[in-house]
Protein backbone atom coordinates (compact mmCIF):
# COMPACT_ATOMS: atom_id res chain seq x y z
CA UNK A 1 138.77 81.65 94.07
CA UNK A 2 141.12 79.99 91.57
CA UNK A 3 143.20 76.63 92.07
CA UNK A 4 145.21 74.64 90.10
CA UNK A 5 145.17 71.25 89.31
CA UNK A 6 148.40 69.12 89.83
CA UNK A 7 149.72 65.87 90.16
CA UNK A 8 149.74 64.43 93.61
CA UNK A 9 152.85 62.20 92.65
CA UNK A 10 154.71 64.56 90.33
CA UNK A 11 153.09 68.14 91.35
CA UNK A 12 152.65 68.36 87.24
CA UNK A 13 150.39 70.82 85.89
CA UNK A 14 147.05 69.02 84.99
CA UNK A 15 144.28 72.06 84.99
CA UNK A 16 143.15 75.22 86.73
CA UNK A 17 139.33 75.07 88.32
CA UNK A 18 137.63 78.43 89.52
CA UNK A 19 134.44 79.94 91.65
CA UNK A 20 133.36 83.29 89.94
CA UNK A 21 130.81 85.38 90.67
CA UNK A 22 131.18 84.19 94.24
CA UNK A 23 128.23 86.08 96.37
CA UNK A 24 128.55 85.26 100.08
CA UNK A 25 125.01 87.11 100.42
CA UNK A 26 122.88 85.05 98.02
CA UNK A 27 125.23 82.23 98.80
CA UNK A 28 126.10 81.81 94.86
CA UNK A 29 129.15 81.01 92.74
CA UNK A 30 129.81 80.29 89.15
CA UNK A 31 132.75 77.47 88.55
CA UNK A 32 135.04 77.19 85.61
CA UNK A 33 137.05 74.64 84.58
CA UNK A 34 140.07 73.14 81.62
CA UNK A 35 142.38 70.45 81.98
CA UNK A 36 145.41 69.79 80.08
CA UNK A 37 145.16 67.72 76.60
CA UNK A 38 147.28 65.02 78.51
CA UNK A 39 145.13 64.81 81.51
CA UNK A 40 141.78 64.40 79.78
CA UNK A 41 139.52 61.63 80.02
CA UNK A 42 140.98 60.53 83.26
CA UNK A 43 138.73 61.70 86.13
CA UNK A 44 140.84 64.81 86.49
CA UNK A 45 138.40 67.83 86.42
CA UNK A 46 135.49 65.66 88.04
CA UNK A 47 137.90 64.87 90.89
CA UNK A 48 138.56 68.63 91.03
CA UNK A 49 135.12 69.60 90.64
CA UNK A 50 133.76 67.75 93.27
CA UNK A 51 136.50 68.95 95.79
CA UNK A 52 135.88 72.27 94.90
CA UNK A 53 132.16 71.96 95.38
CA UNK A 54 132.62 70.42 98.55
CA UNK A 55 134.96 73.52 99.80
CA UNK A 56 132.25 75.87 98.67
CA UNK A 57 129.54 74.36 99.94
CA UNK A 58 131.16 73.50 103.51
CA UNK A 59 133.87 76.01 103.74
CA UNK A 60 131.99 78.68 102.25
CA UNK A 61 128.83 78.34 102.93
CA UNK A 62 127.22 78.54 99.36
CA UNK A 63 124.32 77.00 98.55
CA UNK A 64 123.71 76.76 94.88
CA UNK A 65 126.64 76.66 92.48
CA UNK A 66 126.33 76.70 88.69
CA UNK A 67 128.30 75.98 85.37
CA UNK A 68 127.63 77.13 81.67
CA UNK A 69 129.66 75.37 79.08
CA UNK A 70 129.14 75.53 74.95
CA UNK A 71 126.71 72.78 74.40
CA UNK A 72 129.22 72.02 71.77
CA UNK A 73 131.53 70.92 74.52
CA UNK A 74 130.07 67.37 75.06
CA UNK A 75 133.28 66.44 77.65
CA UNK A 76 132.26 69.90 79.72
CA UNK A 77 128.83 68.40 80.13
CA UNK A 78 130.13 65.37 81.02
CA UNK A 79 132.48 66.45 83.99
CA UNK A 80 129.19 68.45 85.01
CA UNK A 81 127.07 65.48 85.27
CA UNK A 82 129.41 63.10 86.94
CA UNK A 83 130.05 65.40 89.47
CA UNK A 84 126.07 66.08 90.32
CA UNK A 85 125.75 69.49 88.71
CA UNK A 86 121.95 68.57 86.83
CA UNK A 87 121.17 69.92 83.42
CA UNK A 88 119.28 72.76 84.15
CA UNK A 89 118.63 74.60 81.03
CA UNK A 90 119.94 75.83 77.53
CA UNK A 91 120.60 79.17 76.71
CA UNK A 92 120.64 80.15 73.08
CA UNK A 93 123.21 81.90 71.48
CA UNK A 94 124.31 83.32 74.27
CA UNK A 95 128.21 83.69 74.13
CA UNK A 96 130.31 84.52 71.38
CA UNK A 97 133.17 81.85 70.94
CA UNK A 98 135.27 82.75 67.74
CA UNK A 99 133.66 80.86 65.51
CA UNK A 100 130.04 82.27 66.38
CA UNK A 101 127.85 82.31 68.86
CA UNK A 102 127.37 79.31 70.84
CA UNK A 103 124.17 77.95 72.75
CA UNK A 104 125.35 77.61 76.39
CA UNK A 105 124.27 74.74 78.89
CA UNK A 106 123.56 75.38 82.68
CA UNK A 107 124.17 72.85 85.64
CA UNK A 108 123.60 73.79 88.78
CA UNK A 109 123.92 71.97 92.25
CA UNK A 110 122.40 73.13 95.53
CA UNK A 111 124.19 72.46 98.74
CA UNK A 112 122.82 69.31 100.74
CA UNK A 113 120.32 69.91 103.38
């Protein structure tokens, strides 16, 4: 399930936010996430994130949703955190980024109870 991120007053590009993996039996999904260089640091992709999350978990019925981001990516973990997605772990070396491998950080958020 993949949206895009625009501008409420000028329907401008500003990101694209995704739920991969999605598995309606274990109640799982993986989200993704960039926002334009313009956009950053404004509240963009935590506003998306946590509109997202609330679609999955409500809509959708998930219950646990989970991001991995380059633990190089300090604004990723960021966006993660604000939006209530706890550091969960760190995986080491575990994707290859062109310029190496990268040690990966996962957040995950379970649905409300």
């Amino acid at each position: 399930a993949g949206f895009v991120i625009t501008s409420a007053s000028s329907n401008q590009l500003l990101g694209q936010i995704s739920i991969r993996d999605i598995s309606l039996e274990y109640g799982t999904g993986q989200i993704s996430y960039w926002v334009v260089p313009g956009a950053r640091h404004k509240g963009v992709a935590t506003d998306a994130l946590r509109e997202v999350s609330r679609w999955a978990f409500e809509d959708l019925g998930l219950h646990r949703l989970m991001i991995h981001h380059s633990t190089q990516n300090e604004a990723s973990c960021g966006v993660a955190l604000r939006a209530g997605f706890e550091l969960e772990g760190t995986a080491r070396e575990a994707l290859l980024h062109l310029d190496g491998w990268h040690d990966m950080h996962t957040h995950g958020r379970v649905a409300q109870t």
